[in-house]
C-alpha atoms as a PDB file:
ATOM      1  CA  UNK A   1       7.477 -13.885   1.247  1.00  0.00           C
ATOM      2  CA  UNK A   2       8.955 -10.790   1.950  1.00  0.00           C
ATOM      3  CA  UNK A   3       6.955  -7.408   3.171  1.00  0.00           C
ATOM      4  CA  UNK A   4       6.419  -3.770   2.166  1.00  0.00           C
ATOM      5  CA  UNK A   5       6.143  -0.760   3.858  1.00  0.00           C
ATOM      6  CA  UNK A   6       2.762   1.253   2.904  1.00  0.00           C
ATOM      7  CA  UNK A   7       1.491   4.982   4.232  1.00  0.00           C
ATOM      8  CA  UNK A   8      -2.007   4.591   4.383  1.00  0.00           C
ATOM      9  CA  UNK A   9      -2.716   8.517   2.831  1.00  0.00           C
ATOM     10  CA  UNK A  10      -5.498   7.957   0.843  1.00  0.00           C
ATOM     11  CA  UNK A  11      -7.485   6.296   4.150  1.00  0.00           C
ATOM     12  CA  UNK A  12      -6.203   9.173   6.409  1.00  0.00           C
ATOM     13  CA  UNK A  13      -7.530  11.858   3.926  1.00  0.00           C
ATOM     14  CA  UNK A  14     -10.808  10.441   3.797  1.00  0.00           C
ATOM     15  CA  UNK A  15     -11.047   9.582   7.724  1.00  0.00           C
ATOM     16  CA  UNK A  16      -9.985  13.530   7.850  1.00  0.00           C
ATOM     17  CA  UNK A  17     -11.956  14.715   4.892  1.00  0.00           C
ATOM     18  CA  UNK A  18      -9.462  16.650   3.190  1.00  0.00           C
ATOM     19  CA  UNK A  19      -7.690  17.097   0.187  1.00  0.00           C
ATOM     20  CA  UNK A  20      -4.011  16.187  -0.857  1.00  0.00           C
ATOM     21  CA  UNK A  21      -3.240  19.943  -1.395  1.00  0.00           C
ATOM     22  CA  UNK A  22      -4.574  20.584   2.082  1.00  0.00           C
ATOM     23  CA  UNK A  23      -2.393  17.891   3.811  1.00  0.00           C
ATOM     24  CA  UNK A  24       0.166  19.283   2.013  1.00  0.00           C
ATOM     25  CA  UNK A  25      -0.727  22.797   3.378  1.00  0.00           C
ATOM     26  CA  UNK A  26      -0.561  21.657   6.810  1.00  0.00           C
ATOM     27  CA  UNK A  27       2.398  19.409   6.712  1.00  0.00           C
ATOM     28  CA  UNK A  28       4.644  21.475   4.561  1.00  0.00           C
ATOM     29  CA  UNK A  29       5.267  18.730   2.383  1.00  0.00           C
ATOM     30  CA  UNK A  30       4.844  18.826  -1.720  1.00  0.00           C
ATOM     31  CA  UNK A  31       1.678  17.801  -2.707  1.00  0.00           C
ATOM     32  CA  UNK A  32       4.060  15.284  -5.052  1.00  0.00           C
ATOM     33  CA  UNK A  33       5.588  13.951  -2.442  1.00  0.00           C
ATOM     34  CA  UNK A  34       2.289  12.957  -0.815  1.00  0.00           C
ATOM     35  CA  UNK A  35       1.341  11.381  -3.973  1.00  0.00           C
ATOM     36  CA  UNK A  36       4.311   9.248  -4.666  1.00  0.00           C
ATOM     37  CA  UNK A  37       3.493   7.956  -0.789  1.00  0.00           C
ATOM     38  CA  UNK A  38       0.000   7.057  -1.232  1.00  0.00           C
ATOM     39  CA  UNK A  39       0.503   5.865  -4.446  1.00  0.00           C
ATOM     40  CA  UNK A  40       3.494   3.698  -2.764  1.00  0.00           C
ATOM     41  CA  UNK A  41       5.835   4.886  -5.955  1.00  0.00           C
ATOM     42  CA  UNK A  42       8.137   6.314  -2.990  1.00  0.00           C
ATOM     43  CA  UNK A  43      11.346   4.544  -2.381  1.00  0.00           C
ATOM     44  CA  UNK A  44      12.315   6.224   0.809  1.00  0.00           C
ATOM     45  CA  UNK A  45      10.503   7.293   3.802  1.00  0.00           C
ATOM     46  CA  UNK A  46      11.033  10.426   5.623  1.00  0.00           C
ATOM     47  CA  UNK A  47      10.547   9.799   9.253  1.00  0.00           C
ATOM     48  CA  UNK A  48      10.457  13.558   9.256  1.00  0.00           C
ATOM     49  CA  UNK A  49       7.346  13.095   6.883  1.00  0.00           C
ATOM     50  CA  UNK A  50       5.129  10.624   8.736  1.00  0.00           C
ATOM     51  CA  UNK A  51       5.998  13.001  12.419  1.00  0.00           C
ATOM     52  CA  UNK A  52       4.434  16.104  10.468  1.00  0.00           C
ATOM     53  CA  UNK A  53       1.827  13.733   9.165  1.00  0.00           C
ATOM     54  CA  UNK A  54       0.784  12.859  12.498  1.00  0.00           C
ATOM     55  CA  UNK A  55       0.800  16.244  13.851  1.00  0.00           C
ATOM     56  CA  UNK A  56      -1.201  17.969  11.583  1.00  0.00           C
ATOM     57  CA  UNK A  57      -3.836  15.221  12.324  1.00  0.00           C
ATOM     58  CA  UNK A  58      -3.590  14.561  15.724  1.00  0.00           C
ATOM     59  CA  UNK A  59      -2.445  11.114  15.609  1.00  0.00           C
ATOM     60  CA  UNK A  60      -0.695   9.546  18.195  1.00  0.00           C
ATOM     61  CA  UNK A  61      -0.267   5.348  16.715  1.00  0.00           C
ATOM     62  CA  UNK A  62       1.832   5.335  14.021  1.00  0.00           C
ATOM     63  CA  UNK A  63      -0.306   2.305  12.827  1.00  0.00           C
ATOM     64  CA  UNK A  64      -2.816   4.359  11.665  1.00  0.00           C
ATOM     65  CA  UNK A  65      -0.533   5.417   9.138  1.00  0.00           C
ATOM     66  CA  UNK A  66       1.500   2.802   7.474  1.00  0.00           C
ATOM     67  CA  UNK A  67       1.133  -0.399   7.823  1.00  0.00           C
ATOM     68  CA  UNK A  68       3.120  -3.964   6.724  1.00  0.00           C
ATOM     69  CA  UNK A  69       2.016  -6.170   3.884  1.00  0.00           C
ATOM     70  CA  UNK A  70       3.366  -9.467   2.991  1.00  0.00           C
ATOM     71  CA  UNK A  71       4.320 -10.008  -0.120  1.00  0.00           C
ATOM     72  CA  UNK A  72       3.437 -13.547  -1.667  1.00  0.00           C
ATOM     73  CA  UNK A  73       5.894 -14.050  -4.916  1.00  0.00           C
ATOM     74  CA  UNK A  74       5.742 -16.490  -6.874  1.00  0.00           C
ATOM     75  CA  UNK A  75       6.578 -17.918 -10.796  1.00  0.00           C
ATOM     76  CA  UNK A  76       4.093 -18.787 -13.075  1.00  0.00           C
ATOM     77  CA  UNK A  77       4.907 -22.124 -14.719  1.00  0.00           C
ATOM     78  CA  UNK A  78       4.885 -21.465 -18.590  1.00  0.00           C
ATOM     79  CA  UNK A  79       6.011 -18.286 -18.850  1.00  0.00           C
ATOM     80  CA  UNK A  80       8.694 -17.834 -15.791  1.00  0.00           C
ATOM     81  CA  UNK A  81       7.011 -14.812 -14.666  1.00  0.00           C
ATOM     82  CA  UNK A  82       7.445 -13.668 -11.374  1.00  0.00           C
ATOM     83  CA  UNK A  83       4.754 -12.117  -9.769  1.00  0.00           C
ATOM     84  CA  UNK A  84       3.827 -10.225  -6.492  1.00  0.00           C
ATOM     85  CA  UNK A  85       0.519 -10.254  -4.743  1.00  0.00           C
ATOM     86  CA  UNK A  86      -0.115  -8.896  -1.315  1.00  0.00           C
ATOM     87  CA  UNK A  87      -1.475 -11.247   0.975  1.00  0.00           C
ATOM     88  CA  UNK A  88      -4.153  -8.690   1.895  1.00  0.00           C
ATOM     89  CA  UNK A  89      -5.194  -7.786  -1.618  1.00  0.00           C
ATOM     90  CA  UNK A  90      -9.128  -7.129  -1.564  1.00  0.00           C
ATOM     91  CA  UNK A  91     -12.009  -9.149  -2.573  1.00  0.00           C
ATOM     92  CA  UNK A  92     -12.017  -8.188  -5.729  1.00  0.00           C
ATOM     93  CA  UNK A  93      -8.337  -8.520  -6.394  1.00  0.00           C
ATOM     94  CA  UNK A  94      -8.868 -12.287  -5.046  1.00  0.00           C
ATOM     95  CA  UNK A  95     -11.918 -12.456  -7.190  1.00  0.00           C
ATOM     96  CA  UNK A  96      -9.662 -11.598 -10.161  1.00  0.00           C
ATOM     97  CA  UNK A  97      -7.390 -13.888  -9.193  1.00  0.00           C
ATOM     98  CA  UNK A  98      -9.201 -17.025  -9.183  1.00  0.00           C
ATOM     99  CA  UNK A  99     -10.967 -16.468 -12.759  1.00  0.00           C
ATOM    100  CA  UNK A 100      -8.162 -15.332 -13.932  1.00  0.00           C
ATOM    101  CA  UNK A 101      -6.686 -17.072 -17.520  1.00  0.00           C
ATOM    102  CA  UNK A 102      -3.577 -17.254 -16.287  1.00  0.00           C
ATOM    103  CA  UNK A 103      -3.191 -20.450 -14.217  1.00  0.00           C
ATOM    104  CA  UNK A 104      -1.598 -19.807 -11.133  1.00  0.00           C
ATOM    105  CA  UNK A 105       0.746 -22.154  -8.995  1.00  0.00           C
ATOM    106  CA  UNK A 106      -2.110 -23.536  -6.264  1.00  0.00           C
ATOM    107  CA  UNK A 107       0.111 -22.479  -3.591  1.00  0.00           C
ATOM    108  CA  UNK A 108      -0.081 -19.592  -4.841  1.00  0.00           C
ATOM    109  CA  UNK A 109      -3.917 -19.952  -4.542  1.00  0.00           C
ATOM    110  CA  UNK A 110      -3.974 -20.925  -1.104  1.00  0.00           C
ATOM    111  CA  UNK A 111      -2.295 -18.372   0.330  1.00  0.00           C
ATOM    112  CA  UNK A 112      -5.046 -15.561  -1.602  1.00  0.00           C
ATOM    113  CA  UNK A 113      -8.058 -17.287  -0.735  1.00  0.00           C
END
C-alpha cells in the first residue's frame, strides 16, 4: 500500500462554479498547470500553487483541497501485471472490478469491496 497526493480541482470548481480559465485568472496560474493538477498528471506540487488556490476561494482547510489516497497494488497471477487501484475508487470503478474478466487476487477483492 502506498498513498498519493491528489488536488481535488475539479470538486472545487464545481463547489465554486467556475471555469478552469477563471481559476486560472484569479490565481495567476496557467490554465495547463491547473489541468495537469486535476488531472493528477503533475509530478510536483507547488505549495505556492495550492496558497493562491486557497485565496482566491476563500478557503481556510487545506483538506478541502487535496486529499490522501491509498494505493492498493497488487500482481495479477497469469500475466505478472502489476496494478494500482485506489482504495476509494467509486462504485462504479468497484462495480467494474468485480465483473471484470480479469481475475483478480481475492485480497485484492477484499480490500475494494
Amino acid at each position: 500500500m502506498g498513498t498519493v497526493l491528489k488536488v481535488m480541482i475539479h470538486k472545487l470548481l464545481d463547489e465554486n462554479n467556475i471555469s478552469m480559465r477563471e481559476l486560472g485568472r484569479r490565481t495567476d496560474i496557467r490554465t495547463a498547470t491547473l489541468h495537469e493538477l486535476a488531472n493528477h498528471k503533475r509530478q510536483n506540487i507547488h505549495f505556492e500553487h495550492l496558497n493562491r488556490i486557497a485565496d482566491a476561494l476563500g478557503i481556510t482547510d487545506v483538506r478541502k483541497i487535496i486529499t490522501f489516497d491509498e494505493i492498493a497494488t497488487h500482481s495479477l497471477k497469469q500475466t505478472g501485471m502489476k496494478i494500482e487501484i485506489p482504495v476509494t475508487c467509486t462504485h462504479e470503478c468497484k462495480r467494474f472490478l468485480i465483473h471484470s474478466p480479469i481475475h483478480l487476487h481475492n485480497d485484492l477483492m477484499k480490500t475494494v469491496r
